[in-house]
Protein backbone atom coordinates (compact mmCIF):
# COMPACT_ATOMS: atom_id res chain seq x y z
CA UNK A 1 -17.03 8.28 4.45
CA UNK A 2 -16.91 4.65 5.95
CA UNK A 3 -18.89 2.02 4.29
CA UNK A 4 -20.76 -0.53 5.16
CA UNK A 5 -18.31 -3.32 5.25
CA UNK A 6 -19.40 -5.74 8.53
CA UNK A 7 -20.99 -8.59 6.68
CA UNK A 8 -17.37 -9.52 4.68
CA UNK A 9 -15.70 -9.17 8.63
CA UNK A 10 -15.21 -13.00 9.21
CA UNK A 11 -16.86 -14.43 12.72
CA UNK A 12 -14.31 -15.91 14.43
CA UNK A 13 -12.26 -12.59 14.95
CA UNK A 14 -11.61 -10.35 17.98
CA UNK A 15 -13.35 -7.21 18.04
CA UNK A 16 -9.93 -5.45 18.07
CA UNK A 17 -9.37 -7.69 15.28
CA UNK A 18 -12.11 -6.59 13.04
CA UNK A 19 -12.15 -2.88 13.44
CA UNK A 20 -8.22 -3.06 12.68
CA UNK A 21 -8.89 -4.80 10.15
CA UNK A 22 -11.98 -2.76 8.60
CA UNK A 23 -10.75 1.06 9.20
CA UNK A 24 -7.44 -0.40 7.28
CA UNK A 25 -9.32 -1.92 4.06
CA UNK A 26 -11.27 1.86 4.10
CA UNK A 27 -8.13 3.61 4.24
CA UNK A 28 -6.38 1.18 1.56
CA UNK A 29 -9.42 1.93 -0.73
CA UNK A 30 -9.98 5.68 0.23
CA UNK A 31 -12.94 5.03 1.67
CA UNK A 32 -11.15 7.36 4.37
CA UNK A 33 -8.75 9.55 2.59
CA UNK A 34 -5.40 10.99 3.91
CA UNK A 35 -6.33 13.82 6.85
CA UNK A 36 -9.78 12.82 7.20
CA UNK A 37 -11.39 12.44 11.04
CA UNK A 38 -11.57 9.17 12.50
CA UNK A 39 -14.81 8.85 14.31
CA UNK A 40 -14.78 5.84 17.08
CA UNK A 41 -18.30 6.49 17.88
CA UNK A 42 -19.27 6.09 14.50
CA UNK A 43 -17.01 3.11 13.53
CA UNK A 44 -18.59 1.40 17.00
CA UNK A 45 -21.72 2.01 16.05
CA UNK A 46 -21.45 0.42 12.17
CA UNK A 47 -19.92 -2.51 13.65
CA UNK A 48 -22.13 -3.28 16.84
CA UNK A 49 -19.57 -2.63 19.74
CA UNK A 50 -18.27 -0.22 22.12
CA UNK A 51 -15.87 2.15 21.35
CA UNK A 52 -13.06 0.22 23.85
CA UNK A 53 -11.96 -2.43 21.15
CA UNK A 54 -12.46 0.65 18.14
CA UNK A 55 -9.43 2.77 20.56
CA UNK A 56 -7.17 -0.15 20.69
CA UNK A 57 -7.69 -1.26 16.79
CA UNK A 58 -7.02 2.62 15.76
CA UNK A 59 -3.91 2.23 18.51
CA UNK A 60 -2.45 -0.86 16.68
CA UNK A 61 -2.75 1.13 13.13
CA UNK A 62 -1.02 4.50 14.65
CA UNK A 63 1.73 1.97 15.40
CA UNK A 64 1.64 1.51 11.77
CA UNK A 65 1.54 4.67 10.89
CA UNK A 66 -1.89 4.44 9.07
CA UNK A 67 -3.88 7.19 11.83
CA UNK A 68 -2.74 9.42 13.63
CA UNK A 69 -3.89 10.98 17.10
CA UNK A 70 -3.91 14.62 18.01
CA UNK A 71 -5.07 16.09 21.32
CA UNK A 72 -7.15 18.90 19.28
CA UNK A 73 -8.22 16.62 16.71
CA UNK A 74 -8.56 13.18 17.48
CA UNK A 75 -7.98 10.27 15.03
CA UNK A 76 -7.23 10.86 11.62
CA UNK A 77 -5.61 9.19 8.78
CA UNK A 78 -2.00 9.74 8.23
CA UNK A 79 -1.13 12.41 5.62
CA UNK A 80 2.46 11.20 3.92
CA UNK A 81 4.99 13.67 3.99
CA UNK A 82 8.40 13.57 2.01
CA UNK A 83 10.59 11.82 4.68
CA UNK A 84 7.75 9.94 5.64
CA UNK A 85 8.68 8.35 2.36
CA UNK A 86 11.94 8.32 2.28
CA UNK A 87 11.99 6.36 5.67
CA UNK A 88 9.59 3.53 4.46
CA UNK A 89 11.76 3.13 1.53
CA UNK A 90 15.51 3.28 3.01
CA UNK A 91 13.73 0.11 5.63
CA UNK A 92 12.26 -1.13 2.23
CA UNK A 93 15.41 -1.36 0.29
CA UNK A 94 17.25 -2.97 2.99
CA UNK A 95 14.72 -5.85 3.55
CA UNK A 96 13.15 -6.48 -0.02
CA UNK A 97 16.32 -6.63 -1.47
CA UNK A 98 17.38 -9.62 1.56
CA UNK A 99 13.68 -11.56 0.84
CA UNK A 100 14.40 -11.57 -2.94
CA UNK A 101 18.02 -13.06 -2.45
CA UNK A 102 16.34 -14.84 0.33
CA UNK A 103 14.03 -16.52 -2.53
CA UNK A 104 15.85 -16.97 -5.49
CA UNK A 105 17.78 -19.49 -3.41
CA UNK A 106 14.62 -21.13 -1.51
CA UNK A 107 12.57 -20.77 -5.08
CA UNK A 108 9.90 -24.64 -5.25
CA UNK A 109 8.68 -25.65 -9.00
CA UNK A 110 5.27 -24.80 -7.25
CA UNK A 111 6.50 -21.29 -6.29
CA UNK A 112 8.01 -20.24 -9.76
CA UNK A 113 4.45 -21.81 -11.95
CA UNK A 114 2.67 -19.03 -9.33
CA UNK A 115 5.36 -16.42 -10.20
CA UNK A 116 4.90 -17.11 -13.78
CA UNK A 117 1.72 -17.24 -14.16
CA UNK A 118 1.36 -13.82 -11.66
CA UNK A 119 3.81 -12.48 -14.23
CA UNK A 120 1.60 -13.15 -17.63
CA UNK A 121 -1.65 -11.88 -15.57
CA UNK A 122 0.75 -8.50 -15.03
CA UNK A 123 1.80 -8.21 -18.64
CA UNK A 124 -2.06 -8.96 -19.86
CA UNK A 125 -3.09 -6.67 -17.85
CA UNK A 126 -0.60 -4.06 -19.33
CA UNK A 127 -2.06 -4.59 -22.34
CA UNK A 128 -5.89 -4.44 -21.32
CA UNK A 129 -4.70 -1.05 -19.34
CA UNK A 130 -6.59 -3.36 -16.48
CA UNK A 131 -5.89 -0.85 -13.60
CA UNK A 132 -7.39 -3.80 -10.84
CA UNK A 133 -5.77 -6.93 -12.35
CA UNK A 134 -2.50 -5.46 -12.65
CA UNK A 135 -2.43 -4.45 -8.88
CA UNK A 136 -3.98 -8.47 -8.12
CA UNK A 137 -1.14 -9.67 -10.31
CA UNK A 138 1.61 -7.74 -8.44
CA UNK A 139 0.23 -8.40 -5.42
CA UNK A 140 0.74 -12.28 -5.98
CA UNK A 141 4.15 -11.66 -7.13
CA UNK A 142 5.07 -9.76 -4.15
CA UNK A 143 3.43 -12.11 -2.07
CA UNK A 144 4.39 -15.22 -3.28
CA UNK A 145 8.70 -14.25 -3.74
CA UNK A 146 8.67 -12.87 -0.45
CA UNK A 147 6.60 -16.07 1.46
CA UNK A 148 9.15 -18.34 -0.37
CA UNK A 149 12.10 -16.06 1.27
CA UNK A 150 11.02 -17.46 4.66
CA UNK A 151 11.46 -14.47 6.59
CA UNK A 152 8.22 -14.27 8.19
CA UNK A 153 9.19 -11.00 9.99
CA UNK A 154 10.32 -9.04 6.94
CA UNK A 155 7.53 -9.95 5.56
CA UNK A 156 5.53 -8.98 7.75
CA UNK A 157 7.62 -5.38 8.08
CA UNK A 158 7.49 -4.89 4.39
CA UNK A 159 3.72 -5.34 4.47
CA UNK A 160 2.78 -3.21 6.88
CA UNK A 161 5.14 -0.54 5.37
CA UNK A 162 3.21 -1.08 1.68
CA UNK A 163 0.02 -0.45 3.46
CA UNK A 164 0.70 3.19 4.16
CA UNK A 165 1.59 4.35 0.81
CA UNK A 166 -0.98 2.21 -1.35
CA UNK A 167 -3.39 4.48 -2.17
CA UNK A 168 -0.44 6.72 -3.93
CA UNK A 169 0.77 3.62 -5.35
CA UNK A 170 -2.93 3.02 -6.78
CA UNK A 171 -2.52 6.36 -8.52
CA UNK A 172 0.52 5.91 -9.81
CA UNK A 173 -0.53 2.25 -11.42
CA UNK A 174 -3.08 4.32 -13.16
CA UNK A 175 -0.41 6.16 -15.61
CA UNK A 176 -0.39 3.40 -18.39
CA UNK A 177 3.36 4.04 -18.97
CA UNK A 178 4.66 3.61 -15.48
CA UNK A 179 2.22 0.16 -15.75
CA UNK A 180 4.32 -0.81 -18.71
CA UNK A 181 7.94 -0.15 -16.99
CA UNK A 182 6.97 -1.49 -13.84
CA UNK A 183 5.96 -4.86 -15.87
CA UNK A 184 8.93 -5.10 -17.74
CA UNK A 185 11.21 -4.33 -14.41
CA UNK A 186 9.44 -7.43 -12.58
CA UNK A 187 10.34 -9.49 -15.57
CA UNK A 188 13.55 -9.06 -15.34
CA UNK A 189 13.63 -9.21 -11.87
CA UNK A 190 12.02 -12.65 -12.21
CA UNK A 191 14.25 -13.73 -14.98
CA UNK A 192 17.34 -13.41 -12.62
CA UNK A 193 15.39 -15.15 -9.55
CA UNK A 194 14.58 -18.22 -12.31
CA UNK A 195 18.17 -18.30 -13.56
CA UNK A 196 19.51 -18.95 -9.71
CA UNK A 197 21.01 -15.33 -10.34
CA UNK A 198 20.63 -14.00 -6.64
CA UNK A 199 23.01 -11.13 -6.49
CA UNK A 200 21.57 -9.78 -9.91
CA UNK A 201 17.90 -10.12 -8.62
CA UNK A 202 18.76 -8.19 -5.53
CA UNK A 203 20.02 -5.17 -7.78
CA UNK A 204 17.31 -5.32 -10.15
CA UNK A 205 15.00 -4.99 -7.18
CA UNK A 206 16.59 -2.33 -5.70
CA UNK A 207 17.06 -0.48 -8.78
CA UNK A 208 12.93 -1.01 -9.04
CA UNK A 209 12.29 0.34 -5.24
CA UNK A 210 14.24 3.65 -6.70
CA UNK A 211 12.57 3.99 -9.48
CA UNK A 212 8.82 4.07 -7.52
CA UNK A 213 10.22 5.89 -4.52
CA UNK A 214 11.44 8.81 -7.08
CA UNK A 215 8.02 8.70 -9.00
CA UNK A 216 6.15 8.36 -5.59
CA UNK A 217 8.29 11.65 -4.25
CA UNK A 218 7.49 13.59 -7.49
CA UNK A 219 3.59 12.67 -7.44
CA UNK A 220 3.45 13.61 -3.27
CA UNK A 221 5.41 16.67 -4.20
CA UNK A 222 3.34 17.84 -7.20
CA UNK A 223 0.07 16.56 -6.97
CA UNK A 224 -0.54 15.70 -2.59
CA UNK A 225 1.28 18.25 -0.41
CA UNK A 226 -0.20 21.50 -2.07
CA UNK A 227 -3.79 19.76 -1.66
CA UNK A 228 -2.87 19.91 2.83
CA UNK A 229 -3.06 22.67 5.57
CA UNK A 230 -0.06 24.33 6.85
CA UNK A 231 -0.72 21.96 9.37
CA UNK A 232 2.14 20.23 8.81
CA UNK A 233 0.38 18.44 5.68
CA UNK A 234 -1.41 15.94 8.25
CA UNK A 235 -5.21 16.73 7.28
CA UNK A 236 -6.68 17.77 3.52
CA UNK A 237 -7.56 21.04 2.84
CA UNK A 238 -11.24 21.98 4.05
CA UNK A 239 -12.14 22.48 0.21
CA UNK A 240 -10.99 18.82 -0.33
CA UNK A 241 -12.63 17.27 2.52
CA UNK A 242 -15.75 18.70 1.03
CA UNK A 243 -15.03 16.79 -2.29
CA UNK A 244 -13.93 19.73 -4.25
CA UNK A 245 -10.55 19.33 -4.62
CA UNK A 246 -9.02 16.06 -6.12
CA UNK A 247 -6.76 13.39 -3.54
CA UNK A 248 -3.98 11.38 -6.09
CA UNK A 249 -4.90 7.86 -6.07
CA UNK A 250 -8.36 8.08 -5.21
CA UNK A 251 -10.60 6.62 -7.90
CA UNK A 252 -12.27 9.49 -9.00
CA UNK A 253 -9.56 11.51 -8.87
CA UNK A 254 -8.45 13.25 -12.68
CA UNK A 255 -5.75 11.09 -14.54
CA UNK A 256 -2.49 12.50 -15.22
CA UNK A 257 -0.95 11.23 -18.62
């Protein structure tokens, strides 16, 4: 269920602005899990306002594709599906690929000491197995390559695309050997950005995106989709809702190895 989260919400923001922003960090950390309800009665009443700004915040994030509305159901968290996946990645490839040419030719002496250092936080954190620094570390390399592209839009896109399959993407971090790959395919992603080498940083990063979209297709094949209802995979199963069954990603959920 939702936690209490209002005293991090900063002041100065709209209330449309905070619940977006809250039901998003609960759905990033599984807080609210794929298929669960969506109440805007409750959500108003944990932040102190009506339900009016809570239908336009969970409007912005359906735009997103983070809830979804049904007339039987009401708001709910989107439940992936397979081409659901292979959508987010075919915009993905197109535009990550662009920002990382984009930035090996835009690349500051400030921006590559933040790369590098983002880059031996990664690797440390390989070695540690430290699930939560790893994700901070390629967070700031994401980040940080695709700010110095310039493309504020693409950015922007790319972002909002990340958020919907995170929580997979948190479960797949936690297999120490896709940790390890994924390290060593940013370095050498990195090592072509440093060396000026645009063209050969594009097609390391696009041979990356594959690599995680055929993992992330595998995992929501194997481990997601026989855990939903018939109906068409958009809510959990009732027995999973309840906390029975396990949701991939989700921090209590059993590792794989």
């Amino acid at each position: 269920m939702i936690g209490k989260r209002t005293k991090a919400l900063r002041p100065k923001q709209t209330s449309v602005e905070r619940v977006y922003e809250f039901v998003k960090q609960c759905i990033m950390e599984l807080s609210l899990r794929p298929g669960e309800n969506i109440s805007d009665t409750d959500i108003a009443a944990k932040i102190g306002i009506s339900r009016t700004p809570v239908r336009e915040a969970l409007r912005q994030l359906e735009l997103e594709g983070l809830v979804l509305h049904t007339p039987h159901r009401g708001w709910m968290v989107h439940a992936l599906q397979v081409r659901d996946v292979e959508n987010i990645f075919e915009i993905k490839e197109c535009l990550e690929s662009m920002l990382v040419r984009q930035a090996t030719m835009k690349l500051t002496p400030q921006d590559k000491a933040v790369l590098m250092k983002a880059m031996a936080s990664m690797e440390e954190a390989t070695s540690r197995k430290d699930q939560k620094a790893w994700l901070a570390a390629d967070d700031c390399l994401e980040k940080t390559l695709y700010t110095a592209a310039g493309n504020v839009r693409a950015k922007q896109i790319v972002s909002s695309l990340n958020a919907q399959w995170h929580w997979i993407w948190v479960g797949i971090i936690a297999l120490g050997d896709r940790k390890e790959q994924s390290a060593r395919e940013h370095r050498a992603i990195l090592d072509r950005v440093f060396a000026g080498d645009a063209d050969g940083a594009a097609a390391l990063a696009l041979d990356h995106l594959s690599s995680v979209k055929r993992l992330l297709l595998t995992l929501l094949t194997n481990f997601v989709l026989p855990l939903t209802e018939p109906f068409g995979g958009a809510s959990m199963s009732s027995q999973t809702r309840r906390g029975k069954g396990k949701v991939w990603g989700h921090p209590h959920a059993a590792k794989t190895s």
